[in-house]
PDB file of N, CA and C in Angstrom:
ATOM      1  N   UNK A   1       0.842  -1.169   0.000  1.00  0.00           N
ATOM      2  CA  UNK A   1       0.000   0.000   0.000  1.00  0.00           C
ATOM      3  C   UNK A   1       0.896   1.243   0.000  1.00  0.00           C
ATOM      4  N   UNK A   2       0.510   2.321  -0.609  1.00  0.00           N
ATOM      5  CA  UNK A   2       0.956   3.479  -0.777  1.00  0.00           C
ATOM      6  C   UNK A   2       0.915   4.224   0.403  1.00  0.00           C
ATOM      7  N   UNK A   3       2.049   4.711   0.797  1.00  0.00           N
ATOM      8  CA  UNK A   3       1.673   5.761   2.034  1.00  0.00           C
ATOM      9  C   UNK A   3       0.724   7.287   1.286  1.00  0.00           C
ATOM     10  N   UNK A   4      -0.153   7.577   2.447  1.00  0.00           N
ATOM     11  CA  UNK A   4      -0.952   8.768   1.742  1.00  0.00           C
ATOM     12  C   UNK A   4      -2.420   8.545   0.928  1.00  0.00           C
ATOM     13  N   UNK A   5      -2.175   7.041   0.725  1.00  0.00           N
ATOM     14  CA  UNK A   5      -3.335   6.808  -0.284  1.00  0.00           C
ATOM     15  C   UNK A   5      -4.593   6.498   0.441  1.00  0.00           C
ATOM     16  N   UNK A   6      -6.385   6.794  -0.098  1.00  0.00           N
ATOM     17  CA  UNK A   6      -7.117   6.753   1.184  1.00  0.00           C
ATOM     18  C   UNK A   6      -7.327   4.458   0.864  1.00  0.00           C
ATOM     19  N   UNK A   7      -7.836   4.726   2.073  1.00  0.00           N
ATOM     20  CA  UNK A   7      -8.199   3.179   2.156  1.00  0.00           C
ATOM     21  C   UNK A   7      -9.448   3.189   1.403  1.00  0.00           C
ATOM     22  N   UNK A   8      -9.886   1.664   1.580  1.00  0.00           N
ATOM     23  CA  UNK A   8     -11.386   1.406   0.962  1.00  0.00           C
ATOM     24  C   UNK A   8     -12.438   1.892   1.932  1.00  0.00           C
ATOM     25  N   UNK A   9     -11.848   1.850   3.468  1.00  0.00           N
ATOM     26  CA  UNK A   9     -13.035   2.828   3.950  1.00  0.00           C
ATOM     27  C   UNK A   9     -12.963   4.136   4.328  1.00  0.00           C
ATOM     28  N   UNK A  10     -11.706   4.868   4.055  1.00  0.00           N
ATOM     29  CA  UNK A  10     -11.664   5.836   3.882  1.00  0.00           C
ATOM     30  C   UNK A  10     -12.656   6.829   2.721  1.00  0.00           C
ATOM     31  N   UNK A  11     -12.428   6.056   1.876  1.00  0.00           N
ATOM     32  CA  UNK A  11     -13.188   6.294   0.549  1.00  0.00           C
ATOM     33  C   UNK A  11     -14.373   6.043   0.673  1.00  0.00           C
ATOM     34  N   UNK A  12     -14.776   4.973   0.988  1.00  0.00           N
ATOM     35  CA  UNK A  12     -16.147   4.966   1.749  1.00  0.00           C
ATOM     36  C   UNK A  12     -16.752   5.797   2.413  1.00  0.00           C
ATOM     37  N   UNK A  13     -16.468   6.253   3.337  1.00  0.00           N
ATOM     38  CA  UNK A  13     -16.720   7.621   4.602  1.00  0.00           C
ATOM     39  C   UNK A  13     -16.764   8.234   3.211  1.00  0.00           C
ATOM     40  N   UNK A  14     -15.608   8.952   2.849  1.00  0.00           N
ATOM     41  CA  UNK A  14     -15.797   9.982   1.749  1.00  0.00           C
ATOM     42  C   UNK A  14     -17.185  10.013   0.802  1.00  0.00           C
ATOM     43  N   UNK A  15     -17.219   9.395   0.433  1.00  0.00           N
ATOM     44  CA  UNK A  15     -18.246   8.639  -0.529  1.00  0.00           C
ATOM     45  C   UNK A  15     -19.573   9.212   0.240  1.00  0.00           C
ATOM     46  N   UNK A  16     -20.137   8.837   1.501  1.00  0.00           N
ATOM     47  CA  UNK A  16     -21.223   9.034   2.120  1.00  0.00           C
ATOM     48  C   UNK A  16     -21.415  10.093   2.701  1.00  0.00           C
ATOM     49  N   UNK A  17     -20.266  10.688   2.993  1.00  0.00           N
ATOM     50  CA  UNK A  17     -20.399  11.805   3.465  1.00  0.00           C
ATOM     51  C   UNK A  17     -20.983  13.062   2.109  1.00  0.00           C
ATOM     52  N   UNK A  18     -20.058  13.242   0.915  1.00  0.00           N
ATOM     53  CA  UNK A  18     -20.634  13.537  -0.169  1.00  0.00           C
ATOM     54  C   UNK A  18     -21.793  13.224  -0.610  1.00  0.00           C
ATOM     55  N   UNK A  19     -22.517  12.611  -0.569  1.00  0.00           N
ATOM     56  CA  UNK A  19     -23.744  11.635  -1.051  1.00  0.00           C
ATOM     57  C   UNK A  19     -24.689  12.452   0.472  1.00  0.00           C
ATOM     58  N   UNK A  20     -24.335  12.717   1.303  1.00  0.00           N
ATOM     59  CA  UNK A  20     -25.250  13.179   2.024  1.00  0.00           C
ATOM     60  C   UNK A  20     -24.966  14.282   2.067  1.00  0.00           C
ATOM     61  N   UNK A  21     -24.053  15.032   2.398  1.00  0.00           N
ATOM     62  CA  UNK A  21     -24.261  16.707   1.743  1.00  0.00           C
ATOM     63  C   UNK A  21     -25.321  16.730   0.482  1.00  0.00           C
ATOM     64  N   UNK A  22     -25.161  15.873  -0.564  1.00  0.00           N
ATOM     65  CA  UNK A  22     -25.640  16.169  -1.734  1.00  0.00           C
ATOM     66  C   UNK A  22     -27.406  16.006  -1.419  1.00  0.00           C
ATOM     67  N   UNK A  23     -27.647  15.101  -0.583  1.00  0.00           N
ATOM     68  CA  UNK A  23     -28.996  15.056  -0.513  1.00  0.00           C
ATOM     69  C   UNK A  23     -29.661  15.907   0.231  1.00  0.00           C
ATOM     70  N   UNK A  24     -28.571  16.775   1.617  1.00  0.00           N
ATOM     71  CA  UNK A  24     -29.288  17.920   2.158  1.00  0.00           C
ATOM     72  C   UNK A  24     -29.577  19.062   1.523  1.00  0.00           C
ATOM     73  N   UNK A  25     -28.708  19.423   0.585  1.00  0.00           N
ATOM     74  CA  UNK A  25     -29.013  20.337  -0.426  1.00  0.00           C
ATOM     75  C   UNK A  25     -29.683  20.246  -1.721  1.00  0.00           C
ATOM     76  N   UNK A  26     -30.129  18.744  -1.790  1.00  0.00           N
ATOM     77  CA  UNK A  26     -31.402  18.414  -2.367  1.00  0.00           C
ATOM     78  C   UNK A  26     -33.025  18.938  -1.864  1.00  0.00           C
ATOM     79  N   UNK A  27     -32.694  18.075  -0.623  1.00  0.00           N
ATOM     80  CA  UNK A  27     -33.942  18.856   0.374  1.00  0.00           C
ATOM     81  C   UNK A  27     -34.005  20.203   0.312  1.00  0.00           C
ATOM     82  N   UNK A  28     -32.941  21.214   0.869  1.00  0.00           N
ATOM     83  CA  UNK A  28     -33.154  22.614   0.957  1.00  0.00           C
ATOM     84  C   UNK A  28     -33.611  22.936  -0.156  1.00  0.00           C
ATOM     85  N   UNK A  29     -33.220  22.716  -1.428  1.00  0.00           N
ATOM     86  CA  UNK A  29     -33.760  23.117  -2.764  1.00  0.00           C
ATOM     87  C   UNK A  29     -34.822  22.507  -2.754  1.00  0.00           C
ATOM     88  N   UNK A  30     -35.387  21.661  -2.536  1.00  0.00           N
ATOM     89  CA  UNK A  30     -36.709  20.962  -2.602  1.00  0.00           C
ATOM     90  C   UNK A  30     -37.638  22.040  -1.768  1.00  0.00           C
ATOM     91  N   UNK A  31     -36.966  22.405  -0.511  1.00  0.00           N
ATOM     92  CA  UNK A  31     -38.176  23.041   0.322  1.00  0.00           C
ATOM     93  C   UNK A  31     -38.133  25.007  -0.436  1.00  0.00           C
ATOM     94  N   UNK A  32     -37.415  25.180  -0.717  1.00  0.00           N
ATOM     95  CA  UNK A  32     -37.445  26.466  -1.536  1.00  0.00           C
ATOM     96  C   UNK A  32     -38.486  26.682  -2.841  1.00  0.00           C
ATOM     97  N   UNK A  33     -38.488  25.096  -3.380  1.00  0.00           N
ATOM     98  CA  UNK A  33     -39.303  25.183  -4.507  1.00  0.00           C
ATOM     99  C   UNK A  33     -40.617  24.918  -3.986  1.00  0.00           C
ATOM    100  N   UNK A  34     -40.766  24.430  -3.078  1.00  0.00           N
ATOM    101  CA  UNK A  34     -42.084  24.049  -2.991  1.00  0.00           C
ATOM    102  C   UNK A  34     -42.597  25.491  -2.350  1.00  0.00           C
ATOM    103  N   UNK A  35     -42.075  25.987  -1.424  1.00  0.00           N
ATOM    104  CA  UNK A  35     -42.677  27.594  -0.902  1.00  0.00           C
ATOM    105  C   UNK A  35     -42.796  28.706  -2.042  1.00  0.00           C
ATOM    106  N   UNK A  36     -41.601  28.714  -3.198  1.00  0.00           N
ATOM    107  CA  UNK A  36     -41.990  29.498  -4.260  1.00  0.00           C
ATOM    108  C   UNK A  36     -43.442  29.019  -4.775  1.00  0.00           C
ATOM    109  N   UNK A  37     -43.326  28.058  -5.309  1.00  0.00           N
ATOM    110  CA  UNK A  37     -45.130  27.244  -5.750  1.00  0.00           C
ATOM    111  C   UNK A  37     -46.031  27.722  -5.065  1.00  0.00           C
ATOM    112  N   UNK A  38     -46.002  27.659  -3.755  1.00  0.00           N
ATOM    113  CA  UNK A  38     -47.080  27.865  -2.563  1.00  0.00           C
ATOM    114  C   UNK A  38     -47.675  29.695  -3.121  1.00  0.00           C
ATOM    115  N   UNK A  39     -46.303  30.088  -3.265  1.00  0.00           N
ATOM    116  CA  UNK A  39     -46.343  32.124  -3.283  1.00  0.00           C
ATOM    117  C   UNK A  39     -46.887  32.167  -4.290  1.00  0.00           C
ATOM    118  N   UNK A  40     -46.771  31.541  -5.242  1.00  0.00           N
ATOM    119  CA  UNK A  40     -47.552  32.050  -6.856  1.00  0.00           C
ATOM    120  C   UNK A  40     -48.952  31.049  -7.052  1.00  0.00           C
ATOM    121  N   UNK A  41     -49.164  29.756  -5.851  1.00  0.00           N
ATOM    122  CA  UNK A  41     -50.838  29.575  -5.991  1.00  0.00           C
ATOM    123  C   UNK A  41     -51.274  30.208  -5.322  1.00  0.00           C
ATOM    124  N   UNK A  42     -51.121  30.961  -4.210  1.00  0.00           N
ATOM    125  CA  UNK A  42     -51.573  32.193  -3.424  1.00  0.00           C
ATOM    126  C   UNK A  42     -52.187  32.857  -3.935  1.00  0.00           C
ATOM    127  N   UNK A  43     -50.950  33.801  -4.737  1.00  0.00           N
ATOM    128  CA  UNK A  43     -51.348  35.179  -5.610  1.00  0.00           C
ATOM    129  C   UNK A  43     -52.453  34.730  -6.498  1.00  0.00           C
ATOM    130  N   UNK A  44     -52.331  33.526  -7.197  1.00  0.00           N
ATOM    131  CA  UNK A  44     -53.403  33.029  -8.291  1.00  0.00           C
ATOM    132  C   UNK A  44     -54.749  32.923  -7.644  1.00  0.00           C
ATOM    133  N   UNK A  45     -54.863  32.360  -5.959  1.00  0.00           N
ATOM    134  CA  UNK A  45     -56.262  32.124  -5.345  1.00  0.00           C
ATOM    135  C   UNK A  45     -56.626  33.807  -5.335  1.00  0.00           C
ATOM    136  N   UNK A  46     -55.878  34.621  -4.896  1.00  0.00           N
ATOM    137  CA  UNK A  46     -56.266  36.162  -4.332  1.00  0.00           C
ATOM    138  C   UNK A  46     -56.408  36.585  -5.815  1.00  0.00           C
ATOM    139  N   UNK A  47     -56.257  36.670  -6.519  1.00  0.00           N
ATOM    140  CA  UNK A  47     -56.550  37.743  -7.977  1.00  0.00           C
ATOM    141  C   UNK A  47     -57.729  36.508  -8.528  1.00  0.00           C
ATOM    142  N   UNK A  48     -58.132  35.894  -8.157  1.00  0.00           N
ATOM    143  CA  UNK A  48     -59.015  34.324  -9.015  1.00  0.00           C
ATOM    144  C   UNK A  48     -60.309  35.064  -8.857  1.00  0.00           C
ATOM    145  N   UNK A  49     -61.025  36.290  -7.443  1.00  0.00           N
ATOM    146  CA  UNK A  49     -62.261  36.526  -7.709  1.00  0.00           C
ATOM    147  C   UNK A  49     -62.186  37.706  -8.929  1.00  0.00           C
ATOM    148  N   UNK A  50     -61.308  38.394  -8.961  1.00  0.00           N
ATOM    149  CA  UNK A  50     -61.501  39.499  -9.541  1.00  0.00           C
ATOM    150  C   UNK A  50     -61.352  39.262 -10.632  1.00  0.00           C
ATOM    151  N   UNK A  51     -60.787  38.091 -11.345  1.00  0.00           N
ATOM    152  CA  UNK A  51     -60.466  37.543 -12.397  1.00  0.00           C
ATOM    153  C   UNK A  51     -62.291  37.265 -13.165  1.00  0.00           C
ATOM    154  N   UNK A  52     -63.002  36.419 -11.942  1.00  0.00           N
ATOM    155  CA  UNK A  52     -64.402  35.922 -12.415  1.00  0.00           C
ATOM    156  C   UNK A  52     -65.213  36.936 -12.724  1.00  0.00           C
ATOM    157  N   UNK A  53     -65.159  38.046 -11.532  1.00  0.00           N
ATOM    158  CA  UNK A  53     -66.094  38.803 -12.138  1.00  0.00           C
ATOM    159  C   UNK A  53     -65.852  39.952 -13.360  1.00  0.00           C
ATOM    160  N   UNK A  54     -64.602  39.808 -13.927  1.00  0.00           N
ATOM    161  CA  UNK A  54     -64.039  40.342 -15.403  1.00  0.00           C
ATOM    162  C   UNK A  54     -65.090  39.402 -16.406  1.00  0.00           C
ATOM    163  N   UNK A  55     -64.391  38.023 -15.893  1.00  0.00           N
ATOM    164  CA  UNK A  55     -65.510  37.354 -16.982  1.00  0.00           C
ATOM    165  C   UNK A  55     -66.890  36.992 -16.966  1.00  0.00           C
ATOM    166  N   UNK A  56     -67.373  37.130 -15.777  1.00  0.00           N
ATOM    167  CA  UNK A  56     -69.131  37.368 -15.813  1.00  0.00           C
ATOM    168  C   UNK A  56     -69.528  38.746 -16.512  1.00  0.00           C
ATOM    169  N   UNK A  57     -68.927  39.900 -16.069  1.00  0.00           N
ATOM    170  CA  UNK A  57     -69.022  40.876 -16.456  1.00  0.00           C
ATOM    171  C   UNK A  57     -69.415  40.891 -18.333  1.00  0.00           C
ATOM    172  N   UNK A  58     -67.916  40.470 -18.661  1.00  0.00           N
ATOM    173  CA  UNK A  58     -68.066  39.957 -20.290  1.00  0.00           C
ATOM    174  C   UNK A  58     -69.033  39.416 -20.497  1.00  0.00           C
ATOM    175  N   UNK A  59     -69.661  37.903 -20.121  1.00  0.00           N
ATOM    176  CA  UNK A  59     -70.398  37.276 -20.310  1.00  0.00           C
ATOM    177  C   UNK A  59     -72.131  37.603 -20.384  1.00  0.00           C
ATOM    178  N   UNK A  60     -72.149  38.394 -19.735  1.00  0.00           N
ATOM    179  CA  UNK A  60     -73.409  38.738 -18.809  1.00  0.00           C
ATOM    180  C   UNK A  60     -73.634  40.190 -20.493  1.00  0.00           C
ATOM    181  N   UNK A  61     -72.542  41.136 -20.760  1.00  0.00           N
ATOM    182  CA  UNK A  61     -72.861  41.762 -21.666  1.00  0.00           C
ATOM    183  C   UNK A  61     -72.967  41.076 -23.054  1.00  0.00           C
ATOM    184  N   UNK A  62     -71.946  39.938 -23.777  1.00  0.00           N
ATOM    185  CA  UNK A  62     -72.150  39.251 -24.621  1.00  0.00           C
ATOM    186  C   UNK A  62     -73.347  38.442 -24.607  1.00  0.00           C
ATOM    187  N   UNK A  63     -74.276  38.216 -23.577  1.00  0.00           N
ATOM    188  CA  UNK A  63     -75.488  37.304 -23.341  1.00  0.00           C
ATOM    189  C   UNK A  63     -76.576  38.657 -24.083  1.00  0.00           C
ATOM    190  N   UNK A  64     -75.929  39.715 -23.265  1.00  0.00           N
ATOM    191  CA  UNK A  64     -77.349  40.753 -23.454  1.00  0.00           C
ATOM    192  C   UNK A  64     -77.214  40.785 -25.433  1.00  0.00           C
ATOM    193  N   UNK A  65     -76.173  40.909 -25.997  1.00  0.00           N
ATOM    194  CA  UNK A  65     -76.537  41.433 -27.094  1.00  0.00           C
ATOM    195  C   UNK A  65     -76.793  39.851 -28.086  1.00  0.00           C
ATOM    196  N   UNK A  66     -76.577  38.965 -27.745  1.00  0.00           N
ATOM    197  CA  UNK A  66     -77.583  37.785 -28.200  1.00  0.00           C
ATOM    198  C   UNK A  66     -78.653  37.744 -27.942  1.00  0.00           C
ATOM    199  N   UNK A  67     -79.295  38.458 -26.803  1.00  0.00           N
ATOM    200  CA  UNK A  67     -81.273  38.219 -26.317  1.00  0.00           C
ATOM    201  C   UNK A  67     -80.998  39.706 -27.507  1.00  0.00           C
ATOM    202  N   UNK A  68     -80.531  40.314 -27.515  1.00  0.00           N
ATOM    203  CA  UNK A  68     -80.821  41.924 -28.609  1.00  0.00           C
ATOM    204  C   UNK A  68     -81.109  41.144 -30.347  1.00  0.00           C
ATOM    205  N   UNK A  69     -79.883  40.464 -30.719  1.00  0.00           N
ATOM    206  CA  UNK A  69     -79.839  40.026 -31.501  1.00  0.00           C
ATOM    207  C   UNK A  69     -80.947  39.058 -32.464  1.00  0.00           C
ATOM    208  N   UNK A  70     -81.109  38.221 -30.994  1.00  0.00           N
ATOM    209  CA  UNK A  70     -82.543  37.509 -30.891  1.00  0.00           C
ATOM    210  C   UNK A  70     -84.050  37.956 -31.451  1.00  0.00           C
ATOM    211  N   UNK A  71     -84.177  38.751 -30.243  1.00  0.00           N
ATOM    212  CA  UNK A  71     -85.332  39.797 -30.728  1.00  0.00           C
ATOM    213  C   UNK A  71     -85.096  40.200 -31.950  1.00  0.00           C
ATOM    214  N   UNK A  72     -84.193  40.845 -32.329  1.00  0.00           N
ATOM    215  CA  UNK A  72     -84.647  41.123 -33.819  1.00  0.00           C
ATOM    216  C   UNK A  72     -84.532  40.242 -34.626  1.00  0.00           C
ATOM    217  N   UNK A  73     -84.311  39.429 -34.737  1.00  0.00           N
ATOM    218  CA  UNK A  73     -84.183  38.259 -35.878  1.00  0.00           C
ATOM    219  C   UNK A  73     -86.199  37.446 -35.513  1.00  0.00           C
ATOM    220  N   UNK A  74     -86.274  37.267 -34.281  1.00  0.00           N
ATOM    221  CA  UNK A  74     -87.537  36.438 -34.325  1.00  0.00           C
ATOM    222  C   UNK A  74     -88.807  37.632 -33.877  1.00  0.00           C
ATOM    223  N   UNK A  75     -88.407  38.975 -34.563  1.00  0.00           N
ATOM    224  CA  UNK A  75     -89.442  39.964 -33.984  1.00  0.00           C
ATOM    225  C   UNK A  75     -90.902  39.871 -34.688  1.00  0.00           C
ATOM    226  N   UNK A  76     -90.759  39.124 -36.497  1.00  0.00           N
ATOM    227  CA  UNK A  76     -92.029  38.564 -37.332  1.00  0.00           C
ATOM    228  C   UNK A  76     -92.821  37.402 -36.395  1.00  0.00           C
ATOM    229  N   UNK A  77     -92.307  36.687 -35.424  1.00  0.00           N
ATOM    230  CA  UNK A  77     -92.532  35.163 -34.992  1.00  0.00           C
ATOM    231  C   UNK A  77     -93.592  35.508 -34.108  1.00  0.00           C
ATOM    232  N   UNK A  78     -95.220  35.455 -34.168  1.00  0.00           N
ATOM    233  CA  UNK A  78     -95.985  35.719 -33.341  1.00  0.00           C
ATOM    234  C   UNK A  78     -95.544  34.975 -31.995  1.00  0.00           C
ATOM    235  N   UNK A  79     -96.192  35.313 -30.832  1.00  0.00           N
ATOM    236  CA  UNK A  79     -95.740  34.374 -29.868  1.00  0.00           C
ATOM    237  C   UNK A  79     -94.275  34.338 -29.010  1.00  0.00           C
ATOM    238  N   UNK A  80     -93.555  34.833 -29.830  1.00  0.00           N
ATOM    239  CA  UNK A  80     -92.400  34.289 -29.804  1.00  0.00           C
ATOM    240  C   UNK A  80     -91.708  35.742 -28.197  1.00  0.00           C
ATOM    241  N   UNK A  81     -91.729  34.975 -27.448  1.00  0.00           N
ATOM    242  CA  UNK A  81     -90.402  36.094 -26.393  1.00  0.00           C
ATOM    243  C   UNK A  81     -89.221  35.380 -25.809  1.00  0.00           C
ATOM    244  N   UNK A  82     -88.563  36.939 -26.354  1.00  0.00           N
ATOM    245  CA  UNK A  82     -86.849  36.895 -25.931  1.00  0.00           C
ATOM    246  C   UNK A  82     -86.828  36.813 -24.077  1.00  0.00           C
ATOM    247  N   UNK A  83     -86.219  35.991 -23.382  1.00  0.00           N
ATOM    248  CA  UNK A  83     -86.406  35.947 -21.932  1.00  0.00           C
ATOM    249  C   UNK A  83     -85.206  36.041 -21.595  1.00  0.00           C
TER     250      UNK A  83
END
């Protein structure tokens, strides 16, 4: 054997010790990503009502000018009401 050189369990230790640094800073990055995620479904739940009533808003005026539209297309149709 070489003086200086590591053993097989030297290298070993080495080995695991690396391999577990590597996985704590797996975790820490793991828990960073998951709290960024958390911050931007947040913001998405808090802006989500104001978001709906943009599109009811739309909806509710695109509805009106189809009952408009309506009416005049079936205004000959005895009987006939736009509701």
């Amino acid at each position: 054997m070489l003086v200086g050189s590591p053993t097989r369990v030297r290298a070993l230790w080495l080995f695991s010790g690396a391999f577990a640094w590597g996985m704590y800073q797996v975790g820490k990055g793991n828990k960073i990503r998951r709290a960024l995620k958390e911050e931007k479904y947040a913001a998405r739940r808090a802006i989500l009502p104001i978001l709906q009533a943009e599109e009811d808003e739309r909806f509710v005026s695109e509805w009106n000018k189809y009952l408009d539209y309506e009416a005049d297309v079936m205004k000959d149709v005895p009987g006939w009401k736009v509701v």
